[in-house]
N, C-alpha and C. Protein backbone atom coordinates (compact mmCIF):
# COMPACT_ATOMS: atom_id res chain seq x y z
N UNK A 1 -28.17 -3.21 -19.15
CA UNK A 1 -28.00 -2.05 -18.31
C UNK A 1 -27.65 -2.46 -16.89
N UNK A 2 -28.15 -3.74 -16.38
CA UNK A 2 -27.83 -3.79 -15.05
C UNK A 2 -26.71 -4.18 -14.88
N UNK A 3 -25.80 -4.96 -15.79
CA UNK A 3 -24.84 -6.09 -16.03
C UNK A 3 -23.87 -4.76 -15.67
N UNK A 4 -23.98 -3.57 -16.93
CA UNK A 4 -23.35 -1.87 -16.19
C UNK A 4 -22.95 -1.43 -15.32
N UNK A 5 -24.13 -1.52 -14.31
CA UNK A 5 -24.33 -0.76 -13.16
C UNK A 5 -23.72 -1.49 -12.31
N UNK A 6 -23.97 -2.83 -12.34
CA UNK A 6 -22.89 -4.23 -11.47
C UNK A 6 -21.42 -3.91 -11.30
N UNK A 7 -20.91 -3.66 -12.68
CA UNK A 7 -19.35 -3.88 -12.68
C UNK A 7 -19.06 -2.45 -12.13
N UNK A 8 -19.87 -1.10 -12.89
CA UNK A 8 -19.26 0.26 -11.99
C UNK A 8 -19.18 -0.02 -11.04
N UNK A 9 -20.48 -0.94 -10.10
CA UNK A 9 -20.19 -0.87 -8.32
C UNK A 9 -19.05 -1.57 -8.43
N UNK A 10 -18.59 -2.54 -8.96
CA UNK A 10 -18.13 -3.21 -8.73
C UNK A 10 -16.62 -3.01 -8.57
N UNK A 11 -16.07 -2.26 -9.82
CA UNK A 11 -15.17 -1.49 -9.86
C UNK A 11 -14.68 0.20 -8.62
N UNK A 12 -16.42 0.21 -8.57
CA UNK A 12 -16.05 1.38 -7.14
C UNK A 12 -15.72 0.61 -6.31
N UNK A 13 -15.85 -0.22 -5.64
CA UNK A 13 -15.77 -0.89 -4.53
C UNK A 13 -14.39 -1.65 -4.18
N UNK A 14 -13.50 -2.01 -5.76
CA UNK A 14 -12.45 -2.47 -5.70
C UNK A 14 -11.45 -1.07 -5.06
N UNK A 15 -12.24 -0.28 -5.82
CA UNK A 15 -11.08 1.01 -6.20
C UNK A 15 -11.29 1.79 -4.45
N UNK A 16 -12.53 1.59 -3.63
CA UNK A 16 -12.69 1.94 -2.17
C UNK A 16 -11.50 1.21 -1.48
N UNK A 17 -11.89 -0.07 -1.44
CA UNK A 17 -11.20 -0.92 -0.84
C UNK A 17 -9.24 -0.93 -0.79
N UNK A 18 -8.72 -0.73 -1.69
CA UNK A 18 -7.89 0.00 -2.25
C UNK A 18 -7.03 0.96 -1.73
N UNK A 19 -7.94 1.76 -1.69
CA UNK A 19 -7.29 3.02 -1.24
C UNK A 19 -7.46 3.57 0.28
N UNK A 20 -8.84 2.14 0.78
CA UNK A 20 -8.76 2.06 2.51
C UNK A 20 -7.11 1.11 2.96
N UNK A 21 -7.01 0.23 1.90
CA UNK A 21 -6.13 -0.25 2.85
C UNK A 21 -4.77 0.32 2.49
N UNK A 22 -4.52 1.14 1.43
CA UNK A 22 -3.28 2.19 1.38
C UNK A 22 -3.37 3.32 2.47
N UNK A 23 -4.24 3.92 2.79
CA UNK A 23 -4.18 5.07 4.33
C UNK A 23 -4.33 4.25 5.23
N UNK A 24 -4.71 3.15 5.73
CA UNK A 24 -4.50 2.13 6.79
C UNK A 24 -3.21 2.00 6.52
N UNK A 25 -2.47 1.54 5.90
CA UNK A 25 -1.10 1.39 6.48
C UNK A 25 -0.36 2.75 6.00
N UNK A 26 -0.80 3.58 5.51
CA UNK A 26 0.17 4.84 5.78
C UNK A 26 0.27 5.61 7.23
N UNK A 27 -1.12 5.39 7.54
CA UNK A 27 -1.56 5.53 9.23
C UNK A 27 -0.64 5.08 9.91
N UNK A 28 -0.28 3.92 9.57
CA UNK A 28 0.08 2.94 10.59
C UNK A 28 1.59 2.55 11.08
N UNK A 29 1.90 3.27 9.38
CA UNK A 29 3.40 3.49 9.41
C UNK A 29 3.78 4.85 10.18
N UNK A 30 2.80 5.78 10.36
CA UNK A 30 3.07 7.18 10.77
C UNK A 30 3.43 6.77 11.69
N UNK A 31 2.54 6.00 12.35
CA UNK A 31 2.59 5.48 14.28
C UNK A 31 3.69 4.97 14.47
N UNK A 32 4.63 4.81 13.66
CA UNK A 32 5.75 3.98 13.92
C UNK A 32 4.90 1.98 13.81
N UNK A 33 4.38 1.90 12.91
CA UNK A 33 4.27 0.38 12.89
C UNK A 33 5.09 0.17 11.79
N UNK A 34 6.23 -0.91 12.28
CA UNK A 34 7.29 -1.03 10.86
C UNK A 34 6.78 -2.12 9.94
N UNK A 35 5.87 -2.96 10.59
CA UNK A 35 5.33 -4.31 9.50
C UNK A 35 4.60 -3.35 8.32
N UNK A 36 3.61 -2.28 8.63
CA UNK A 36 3.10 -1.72 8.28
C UNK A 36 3.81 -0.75 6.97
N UNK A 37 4.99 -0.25 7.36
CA UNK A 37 5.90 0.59 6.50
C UNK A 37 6.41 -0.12 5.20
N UNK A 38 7.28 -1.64 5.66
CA UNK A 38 7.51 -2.71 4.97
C UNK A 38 6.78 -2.61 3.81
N UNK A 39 5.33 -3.40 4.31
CA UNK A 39 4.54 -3.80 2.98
C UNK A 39 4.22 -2.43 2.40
N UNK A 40 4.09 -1.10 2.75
CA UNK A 40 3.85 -0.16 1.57
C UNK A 40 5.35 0.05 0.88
N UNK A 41 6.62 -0.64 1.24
CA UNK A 41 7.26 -0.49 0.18
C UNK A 41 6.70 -1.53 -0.27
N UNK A 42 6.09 -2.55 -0.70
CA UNK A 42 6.41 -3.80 -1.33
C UNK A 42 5.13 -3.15 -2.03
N UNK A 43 4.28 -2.26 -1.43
CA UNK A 43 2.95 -2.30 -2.79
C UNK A 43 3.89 -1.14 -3.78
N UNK A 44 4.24 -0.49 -3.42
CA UNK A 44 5.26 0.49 -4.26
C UNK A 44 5.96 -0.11 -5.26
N UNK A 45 6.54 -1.46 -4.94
CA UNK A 45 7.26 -1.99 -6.10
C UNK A 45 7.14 -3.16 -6.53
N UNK A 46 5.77 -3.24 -6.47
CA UNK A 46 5.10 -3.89 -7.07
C UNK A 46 3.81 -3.49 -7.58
N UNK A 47 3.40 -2.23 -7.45
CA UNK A 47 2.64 -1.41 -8.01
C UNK A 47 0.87 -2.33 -7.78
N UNK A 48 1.16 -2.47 -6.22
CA UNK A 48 -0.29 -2.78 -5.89
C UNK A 48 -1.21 -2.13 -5.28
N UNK A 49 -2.19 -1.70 -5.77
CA UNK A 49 -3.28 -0.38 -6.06
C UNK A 49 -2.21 0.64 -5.64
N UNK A 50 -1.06 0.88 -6.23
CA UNK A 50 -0.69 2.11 -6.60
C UNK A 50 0.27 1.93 -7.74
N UNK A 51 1.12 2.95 -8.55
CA UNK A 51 1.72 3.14 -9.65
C UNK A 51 3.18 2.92 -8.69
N UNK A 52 3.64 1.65 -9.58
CA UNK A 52 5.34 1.61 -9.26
C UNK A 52 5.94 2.81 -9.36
N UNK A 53 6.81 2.88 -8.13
CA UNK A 53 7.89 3.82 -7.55
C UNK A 53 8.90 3.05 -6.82
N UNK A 54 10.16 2.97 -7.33
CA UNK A 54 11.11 1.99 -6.78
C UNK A 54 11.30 3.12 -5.73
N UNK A 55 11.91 4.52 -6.29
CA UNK A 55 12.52 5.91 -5.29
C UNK A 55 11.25 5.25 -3.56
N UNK A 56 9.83 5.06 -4.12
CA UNK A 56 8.69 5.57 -2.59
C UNK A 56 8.78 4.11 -2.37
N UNK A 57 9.44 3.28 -2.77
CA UNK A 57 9.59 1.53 -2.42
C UNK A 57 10.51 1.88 -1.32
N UNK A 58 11.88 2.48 -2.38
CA UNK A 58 12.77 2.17 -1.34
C UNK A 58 12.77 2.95 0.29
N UNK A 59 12.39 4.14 0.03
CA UNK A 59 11.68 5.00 0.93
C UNK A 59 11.26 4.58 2.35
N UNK A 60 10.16 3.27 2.08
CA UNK A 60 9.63 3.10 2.76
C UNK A 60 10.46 1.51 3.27
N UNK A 61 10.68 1.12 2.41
CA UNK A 61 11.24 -0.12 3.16
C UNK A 61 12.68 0.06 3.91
N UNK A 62 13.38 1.64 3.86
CA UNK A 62 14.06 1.76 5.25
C UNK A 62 13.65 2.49 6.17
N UNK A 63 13.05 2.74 6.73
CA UNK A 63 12.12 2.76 7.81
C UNK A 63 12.19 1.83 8.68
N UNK A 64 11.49 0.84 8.37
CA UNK A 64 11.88 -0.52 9.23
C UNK A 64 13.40 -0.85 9.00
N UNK A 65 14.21 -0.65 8.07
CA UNK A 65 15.20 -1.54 8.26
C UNK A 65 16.24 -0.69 8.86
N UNK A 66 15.57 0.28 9.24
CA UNK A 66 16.87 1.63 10.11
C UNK A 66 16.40 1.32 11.77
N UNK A 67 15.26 0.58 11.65
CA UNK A 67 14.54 0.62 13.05
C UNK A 67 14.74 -0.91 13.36
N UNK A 68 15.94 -1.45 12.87
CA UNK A 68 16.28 -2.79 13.10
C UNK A 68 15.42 -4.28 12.28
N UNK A 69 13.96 -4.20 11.65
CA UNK A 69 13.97 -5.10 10.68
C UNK A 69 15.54 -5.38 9.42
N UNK A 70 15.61 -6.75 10.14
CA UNK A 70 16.43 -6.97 8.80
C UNK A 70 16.31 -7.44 7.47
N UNK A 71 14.76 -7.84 7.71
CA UNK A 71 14.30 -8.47 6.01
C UNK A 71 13.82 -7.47 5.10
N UNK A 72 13.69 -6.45 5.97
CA UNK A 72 13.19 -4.90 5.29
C UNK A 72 14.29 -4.44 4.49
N UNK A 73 15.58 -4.93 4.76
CA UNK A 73 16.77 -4.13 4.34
C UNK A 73 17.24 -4.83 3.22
């Protein structure tokens, strides 16, 4: 039973963590931070703690590359 209760936290805590640092950089991209915009395309298409979307990949990775990143583009 405890071995249970371990992995649920354990699994809540992945799944917190997660989804703090997906609104941290959606935040951050709002503000105009383009490093920030970048990597939520790259979790987009690569479907890290979220479900691949090439369309919200590409989305996001011009943002920065309209705002002059060129590795974004």
């Amino acid at each position: 039973m405890i071995k249970i209760i371990y992995y649920i936290g354990l699994l809540y805590s992945l799944s917190y963590s997660s989804n703090t640092l997906l609104y941290e950089k959606l935040n951050e991209c709002t503000s105009k931070n383009m490093d920030s915009c970048g990597y939520l395309g790259f979790m987009y298409e690569k479907g890290y703690t979220v479900v691949k979307d090439k369309k919200t990949s590409n989305y996001y990775y011009e943002i920065p590359c309209n705002g002059g990143d060129i590795s974004s583009c």
